[in-house]
PDB file of N, CA and C in Angstrom:
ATOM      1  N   UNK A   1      24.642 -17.434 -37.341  1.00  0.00           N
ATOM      2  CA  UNK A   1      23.784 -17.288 -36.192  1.00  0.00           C
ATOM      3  C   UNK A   1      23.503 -15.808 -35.975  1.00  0.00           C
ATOM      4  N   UNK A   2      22.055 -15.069 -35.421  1.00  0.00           N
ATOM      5  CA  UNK A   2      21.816 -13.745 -35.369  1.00  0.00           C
ATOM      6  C   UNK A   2      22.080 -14.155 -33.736  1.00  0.00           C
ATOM      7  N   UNK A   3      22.516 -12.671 -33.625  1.00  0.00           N
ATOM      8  CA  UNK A   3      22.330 -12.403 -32.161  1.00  0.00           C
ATOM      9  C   UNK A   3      21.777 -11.038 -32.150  1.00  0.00           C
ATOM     10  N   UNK A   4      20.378 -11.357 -30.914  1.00  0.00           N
ATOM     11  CA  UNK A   4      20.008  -9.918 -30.571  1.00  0.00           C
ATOM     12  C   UNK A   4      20.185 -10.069 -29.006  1.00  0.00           C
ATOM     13  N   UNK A   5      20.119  -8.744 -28.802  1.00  0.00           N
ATOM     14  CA  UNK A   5      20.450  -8.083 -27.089  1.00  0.00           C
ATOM     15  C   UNK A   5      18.748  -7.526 -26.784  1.00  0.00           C
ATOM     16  N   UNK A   6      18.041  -7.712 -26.269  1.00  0.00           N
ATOM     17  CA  UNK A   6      16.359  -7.330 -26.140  1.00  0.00           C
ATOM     18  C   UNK A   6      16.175  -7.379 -24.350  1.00  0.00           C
ATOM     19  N   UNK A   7      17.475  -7.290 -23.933  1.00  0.00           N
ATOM     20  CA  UNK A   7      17.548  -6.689 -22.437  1.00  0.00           C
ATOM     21  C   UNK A   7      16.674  -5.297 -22.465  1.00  0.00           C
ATOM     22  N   UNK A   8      16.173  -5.310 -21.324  1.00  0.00           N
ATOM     23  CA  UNK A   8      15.121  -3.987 -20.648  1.00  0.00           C
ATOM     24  C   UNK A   8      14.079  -3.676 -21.754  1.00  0.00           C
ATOM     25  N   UNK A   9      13.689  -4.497 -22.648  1.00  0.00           N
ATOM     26  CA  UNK A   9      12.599  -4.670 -23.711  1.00  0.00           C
ATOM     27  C   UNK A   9      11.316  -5.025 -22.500  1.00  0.00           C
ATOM     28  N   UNK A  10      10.034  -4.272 -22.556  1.00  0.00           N
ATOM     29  CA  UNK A  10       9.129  -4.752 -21.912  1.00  0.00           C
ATOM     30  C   UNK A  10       8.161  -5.547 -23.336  1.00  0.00           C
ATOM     31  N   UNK A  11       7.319  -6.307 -22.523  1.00  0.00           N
ATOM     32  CA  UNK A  11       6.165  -6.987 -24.106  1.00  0.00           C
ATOM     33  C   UNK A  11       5.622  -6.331 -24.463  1.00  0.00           C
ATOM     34  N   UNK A  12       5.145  -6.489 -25.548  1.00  0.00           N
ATOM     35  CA  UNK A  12       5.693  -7.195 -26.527  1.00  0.00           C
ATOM     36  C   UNK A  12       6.791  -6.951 -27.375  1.00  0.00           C
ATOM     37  N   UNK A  13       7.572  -5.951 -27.218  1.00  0.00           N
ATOM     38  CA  UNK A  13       8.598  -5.418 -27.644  1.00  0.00           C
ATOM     39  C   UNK A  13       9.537  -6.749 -27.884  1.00  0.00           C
ATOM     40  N   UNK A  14       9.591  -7.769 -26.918  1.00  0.00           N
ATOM     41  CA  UNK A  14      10.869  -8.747 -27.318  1.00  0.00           C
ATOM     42  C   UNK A  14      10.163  -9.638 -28.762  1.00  0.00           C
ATOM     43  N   UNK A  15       8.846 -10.009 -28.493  1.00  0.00           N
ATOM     44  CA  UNK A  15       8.818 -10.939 -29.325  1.00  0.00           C
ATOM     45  C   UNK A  15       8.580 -10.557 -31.031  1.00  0.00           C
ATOM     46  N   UNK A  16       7.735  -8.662 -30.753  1.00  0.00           N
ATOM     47  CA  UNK A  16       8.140  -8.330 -32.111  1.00  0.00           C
ATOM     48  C   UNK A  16       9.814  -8.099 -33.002  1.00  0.00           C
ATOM     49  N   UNK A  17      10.259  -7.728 -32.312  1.00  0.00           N
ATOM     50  CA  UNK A  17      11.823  -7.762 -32.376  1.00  0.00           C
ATOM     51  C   UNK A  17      12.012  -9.020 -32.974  1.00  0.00           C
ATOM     52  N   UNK A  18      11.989 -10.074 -32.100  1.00  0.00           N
ATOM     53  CA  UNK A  18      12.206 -11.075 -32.925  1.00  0.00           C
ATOM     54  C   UNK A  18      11.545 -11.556 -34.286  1.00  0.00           C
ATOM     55  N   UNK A  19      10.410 -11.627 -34.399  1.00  0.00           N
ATOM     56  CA  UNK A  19       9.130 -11.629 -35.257  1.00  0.00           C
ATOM     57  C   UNK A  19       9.900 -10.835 -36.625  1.00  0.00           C
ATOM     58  N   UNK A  20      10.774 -10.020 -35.974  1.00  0.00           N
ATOM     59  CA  UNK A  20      11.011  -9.023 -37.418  1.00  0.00           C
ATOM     60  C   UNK A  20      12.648  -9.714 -38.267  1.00  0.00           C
ATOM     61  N   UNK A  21      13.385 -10.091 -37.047  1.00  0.00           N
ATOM     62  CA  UNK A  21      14.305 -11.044 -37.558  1.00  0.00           C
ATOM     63  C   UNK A  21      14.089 -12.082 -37.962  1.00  0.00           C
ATOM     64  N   UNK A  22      13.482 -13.083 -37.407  1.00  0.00           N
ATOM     65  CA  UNK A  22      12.816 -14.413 -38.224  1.00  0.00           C
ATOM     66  C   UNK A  22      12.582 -14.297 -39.889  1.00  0.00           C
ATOM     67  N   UNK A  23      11.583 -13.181 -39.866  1.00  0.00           N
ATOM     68  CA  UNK A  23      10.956 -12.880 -41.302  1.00  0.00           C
ATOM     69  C   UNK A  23      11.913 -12.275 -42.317  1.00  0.00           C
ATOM     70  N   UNK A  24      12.808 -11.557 -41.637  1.00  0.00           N
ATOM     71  CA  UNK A  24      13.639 -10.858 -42.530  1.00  0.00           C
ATOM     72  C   UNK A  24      15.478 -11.665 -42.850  1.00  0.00           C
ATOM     73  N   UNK A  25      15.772 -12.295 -42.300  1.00  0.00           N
ATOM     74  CA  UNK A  25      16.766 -13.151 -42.482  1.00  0.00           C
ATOM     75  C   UNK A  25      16.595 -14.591 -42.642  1.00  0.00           C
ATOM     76  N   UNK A  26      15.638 -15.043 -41.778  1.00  0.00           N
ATOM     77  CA  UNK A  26      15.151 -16.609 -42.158  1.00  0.00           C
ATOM     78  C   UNK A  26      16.280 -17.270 -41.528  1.00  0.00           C
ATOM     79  N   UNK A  27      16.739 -16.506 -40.210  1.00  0.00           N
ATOM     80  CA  UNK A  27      17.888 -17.032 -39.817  1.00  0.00           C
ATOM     81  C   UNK A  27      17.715 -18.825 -39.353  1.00  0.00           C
ATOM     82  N   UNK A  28      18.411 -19.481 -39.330  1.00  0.00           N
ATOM     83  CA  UNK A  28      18.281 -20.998 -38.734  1.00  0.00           C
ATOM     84  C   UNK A  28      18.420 -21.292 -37.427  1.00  0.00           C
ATOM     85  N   UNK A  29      19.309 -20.342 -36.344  1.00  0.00           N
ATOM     86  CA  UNK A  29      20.157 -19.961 -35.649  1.00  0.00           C
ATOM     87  C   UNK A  29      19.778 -18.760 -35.107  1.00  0.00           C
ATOM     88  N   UNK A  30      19.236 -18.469 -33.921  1.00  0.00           N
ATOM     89  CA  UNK A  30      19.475 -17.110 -33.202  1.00  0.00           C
ATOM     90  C   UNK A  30      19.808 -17.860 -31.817  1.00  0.00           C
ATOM     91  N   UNK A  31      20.560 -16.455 -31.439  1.00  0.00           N
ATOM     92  CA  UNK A  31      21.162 -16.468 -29.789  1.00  0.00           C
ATOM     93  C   UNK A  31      20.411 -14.804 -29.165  1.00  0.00           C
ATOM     94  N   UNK A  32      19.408 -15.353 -27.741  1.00  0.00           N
ATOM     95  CA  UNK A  32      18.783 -14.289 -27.806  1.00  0.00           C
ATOM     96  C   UNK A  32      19.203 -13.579 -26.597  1.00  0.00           C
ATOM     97  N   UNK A  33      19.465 -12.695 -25.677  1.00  0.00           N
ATOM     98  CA  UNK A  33      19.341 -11.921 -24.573  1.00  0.00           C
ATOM     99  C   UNK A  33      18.353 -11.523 -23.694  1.00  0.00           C
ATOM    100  N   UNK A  34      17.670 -11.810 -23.304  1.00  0.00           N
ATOM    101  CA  UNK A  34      16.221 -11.066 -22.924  1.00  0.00           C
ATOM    102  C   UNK A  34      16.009 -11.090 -21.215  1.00  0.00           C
ATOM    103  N   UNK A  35      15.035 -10.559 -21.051  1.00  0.00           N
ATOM    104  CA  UNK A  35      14.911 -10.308 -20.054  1.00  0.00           C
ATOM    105  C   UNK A  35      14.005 -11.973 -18.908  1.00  0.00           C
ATOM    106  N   UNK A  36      14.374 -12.217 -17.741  1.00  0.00           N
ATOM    107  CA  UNK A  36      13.160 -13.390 -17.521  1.00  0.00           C
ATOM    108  C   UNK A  36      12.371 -13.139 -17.272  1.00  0.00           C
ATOM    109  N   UNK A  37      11.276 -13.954 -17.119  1.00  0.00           N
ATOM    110  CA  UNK A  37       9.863 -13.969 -16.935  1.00  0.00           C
ATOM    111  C   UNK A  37       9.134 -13.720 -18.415  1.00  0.00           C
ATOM    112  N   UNK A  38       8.451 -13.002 -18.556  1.00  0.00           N
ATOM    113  CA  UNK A  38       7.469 -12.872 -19.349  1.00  0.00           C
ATOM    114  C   UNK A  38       8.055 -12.451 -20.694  1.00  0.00           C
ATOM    115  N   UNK A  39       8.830 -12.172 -20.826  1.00  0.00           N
ATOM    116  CA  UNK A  39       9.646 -11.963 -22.285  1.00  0.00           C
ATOM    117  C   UNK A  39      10.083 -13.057 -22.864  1.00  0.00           C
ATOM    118  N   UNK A  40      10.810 -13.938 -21.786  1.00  0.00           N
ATOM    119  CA  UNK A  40      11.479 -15.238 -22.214  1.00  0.00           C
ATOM    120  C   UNK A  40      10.475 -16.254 -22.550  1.00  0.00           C
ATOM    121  N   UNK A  41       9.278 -15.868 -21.709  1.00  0.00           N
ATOM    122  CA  UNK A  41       8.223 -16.990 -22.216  1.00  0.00           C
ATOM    123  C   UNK A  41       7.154 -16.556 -22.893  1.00  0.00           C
ATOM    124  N   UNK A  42       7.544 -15.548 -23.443  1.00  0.00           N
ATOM    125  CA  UNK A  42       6.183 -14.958 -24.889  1.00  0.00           C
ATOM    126  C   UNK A  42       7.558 -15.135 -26.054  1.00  0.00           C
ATOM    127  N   UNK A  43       8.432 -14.757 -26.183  1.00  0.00           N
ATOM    128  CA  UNK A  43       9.855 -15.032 -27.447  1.00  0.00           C
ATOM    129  C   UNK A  43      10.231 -16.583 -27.529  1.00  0.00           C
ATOM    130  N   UNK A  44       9.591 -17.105 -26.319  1.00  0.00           N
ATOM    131  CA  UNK A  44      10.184 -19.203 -26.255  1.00  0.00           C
ATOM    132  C   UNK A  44       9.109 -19.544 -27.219  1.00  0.00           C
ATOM    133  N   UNK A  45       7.684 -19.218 -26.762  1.00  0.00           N
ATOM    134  CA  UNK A  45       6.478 -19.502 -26.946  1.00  0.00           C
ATOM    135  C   UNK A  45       6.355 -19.432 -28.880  1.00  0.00           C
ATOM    136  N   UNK A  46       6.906 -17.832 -29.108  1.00  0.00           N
ATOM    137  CA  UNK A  46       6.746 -17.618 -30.435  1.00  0.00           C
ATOM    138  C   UNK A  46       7.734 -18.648 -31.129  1.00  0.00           C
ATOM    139  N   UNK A  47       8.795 -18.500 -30.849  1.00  0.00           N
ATOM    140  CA  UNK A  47       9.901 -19.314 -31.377  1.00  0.00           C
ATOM    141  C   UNK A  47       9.424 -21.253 -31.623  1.00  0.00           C
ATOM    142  N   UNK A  48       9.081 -21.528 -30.333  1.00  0.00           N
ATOM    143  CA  UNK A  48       8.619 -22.664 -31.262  1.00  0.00           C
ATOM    144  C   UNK A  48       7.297 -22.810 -31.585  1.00  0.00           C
ATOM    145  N   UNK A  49       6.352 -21.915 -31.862  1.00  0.00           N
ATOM    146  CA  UNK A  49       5.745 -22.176 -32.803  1.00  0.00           C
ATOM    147  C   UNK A  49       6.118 -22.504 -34.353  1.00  0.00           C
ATOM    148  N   UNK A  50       7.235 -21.607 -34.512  1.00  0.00           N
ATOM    149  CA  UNK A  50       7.829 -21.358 -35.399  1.00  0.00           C
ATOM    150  C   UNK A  50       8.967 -21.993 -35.997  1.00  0.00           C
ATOM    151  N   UNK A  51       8.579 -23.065 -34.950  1.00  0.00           N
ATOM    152  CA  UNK A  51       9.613 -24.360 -35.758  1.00  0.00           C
ATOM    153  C   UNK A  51      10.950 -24.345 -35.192  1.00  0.00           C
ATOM    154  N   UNK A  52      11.328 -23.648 -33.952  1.00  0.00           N
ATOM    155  CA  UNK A  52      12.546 -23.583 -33.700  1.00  0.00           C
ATOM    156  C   UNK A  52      12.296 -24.423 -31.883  1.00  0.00           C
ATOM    157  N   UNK A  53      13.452 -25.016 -31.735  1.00  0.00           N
ATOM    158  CA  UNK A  53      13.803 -25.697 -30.489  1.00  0.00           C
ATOM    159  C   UNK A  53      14.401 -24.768 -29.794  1.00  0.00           C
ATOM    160  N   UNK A  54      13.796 -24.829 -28.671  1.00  0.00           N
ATOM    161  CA  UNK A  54      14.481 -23.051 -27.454  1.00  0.00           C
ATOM    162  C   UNK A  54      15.371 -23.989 -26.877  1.00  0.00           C
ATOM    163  N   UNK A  55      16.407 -23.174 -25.991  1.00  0.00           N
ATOM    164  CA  UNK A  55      17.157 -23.674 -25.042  1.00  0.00           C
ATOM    165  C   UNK A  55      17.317 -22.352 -24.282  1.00  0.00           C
ATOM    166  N   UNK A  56      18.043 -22.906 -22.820  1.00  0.00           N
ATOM    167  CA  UNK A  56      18.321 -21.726 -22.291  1.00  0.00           C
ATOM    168  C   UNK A  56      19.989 -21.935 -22.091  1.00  0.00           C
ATOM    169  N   UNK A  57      20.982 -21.192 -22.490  1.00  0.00           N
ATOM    170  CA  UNK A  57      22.218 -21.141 -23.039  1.00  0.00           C
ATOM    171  C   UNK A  57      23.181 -20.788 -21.829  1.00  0.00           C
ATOM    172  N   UNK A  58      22.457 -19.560 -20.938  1.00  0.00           N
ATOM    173  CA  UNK A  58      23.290 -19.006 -19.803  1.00  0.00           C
ATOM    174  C   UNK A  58      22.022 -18.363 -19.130  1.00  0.00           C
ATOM    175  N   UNK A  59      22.235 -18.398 -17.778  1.00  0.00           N
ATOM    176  CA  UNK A  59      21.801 -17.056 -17.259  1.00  0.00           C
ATOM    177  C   UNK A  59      22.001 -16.651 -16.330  1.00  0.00           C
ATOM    178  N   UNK A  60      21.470 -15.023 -16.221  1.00  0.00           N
ATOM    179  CA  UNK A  60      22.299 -13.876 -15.069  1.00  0.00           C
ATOM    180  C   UNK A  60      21.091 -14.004 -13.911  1.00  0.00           C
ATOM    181  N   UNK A  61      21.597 -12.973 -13.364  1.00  0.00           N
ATOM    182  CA  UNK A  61      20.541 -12.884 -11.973  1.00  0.00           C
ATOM    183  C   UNK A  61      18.904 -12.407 -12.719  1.00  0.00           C
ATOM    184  N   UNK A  62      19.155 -11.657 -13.350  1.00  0.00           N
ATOM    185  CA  UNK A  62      17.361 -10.758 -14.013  1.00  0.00           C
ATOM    186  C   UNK A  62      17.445 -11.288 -15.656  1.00  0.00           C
ATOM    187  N   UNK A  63      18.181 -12.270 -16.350  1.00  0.00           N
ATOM    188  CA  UNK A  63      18.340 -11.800 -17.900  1.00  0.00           C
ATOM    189  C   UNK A  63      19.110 -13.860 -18.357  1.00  0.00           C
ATOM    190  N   UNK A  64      19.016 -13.970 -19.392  1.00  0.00           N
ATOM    191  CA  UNK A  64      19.307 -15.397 -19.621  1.00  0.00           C
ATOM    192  C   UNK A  64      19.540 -15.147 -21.149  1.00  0.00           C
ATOM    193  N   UNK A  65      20.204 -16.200 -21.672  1.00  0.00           N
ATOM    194  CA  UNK A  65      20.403 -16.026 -22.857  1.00  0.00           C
ATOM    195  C   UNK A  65      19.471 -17.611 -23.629  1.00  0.00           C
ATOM    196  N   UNK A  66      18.933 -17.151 -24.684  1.00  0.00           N
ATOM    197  CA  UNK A  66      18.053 -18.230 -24.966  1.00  0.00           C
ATOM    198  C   UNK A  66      18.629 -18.925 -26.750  1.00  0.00           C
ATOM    199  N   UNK A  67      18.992 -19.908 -26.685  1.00  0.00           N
ATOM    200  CA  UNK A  67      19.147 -20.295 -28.370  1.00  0.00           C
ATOM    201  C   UNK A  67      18.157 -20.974 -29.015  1.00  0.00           C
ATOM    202  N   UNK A  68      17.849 -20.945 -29.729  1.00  0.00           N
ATOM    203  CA  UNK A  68      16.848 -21.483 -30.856  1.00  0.00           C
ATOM    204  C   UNK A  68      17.594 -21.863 -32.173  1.00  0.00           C
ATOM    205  N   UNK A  69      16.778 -23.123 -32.305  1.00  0.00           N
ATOM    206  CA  UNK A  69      17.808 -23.383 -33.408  1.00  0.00           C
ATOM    207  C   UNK A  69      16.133 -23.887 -34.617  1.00  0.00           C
ATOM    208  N   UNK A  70      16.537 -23.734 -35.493  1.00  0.00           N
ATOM    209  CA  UNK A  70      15.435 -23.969 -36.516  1.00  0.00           C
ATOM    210  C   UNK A  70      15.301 -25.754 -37.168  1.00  0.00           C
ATOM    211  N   UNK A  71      14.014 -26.402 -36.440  1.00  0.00           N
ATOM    212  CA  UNK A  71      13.737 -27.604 -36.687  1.00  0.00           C
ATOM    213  C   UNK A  71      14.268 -28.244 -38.207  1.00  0.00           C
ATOM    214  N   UNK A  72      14.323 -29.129 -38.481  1.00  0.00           N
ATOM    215  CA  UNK A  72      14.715 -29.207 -40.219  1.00  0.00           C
ATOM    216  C   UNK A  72      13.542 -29.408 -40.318  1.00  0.00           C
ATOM    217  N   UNK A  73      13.084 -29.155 -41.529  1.00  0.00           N
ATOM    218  CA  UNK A  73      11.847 -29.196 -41.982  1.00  0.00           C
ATOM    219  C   UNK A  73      10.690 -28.431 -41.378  1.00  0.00           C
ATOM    220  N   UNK A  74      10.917 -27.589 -40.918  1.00  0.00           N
ATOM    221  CA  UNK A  74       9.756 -26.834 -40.147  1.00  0.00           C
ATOM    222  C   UNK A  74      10.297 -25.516 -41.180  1.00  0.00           C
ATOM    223  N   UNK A  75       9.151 -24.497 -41.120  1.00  0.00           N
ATOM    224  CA  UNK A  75       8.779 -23.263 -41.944  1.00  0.00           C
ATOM    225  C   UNK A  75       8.252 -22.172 -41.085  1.00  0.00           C
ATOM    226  N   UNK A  76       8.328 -21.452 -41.353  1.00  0.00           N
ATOM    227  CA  UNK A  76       7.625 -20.351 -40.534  1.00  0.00           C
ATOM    228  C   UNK A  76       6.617 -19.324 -41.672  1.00  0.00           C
ATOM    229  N   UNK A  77       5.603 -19.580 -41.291  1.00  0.00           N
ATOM    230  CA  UNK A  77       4.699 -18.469 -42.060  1.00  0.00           C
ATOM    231  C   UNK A  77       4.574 -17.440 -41.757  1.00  0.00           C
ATOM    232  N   UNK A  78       4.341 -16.576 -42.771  1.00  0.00           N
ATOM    233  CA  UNK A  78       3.933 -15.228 -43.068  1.00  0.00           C
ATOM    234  C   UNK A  78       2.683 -14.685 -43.461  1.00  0.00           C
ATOM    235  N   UNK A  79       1.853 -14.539 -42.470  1.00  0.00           N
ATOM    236  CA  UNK A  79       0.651 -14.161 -42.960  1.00  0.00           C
ATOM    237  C   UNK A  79       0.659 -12.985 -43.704  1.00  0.00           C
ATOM    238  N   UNK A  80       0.526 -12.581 -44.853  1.00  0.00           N
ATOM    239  CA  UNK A  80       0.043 -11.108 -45.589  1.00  0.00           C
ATOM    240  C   UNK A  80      -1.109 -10.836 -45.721  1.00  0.00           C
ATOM    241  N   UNK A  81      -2.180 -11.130 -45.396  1.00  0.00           N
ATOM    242  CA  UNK A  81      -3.452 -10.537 -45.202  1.00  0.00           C
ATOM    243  C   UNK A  81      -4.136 -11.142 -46.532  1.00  0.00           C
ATOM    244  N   UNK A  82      -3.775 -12.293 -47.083  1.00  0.00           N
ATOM    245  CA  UNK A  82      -4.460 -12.523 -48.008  1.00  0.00           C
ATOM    246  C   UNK A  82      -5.448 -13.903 -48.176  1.00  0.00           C
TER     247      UNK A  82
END
């Protein structure tokens, strides 16, 4: 499982962050940190596009922790400009 911390990240900062772990580990499994409101729901948003089931795991007064777990059979693409 990855875990990132993307507390006091304003947007799009959380969801590229993530965007860059997805692609680069292909993790199945992340546990995320982020901030609420608009972070949690542009990083939920990306996430299941991307084939992953969100949950919300814990949360604080300003900040929640979000898990995603990767659908079976779902993929996540990589556009390269081609």
């Amino acid at each position: 499982m990855e875990y990132i911390d993307l507390k006091g990240l304003s947007c799009p900062s959380p969801v590229i962050e993530t965007k860059k772990i997805v692609e680069t580990t292909g993790a199945t499994e992340l546990r995320i940190e982020l901030d609420t409101g608009a972070p949690y729901e542009n990083v939920s948003r990306f996430l299941e596009s991307c084939g992953y089931r969100v949950s919300t795991e814990q949360e604080g007064k300003d900040w929640l922790t979000l898990r995603a777990t990767k659908a079976e059979g779902a993929g996540y693409q990589v556009d390269h400009g081609t």
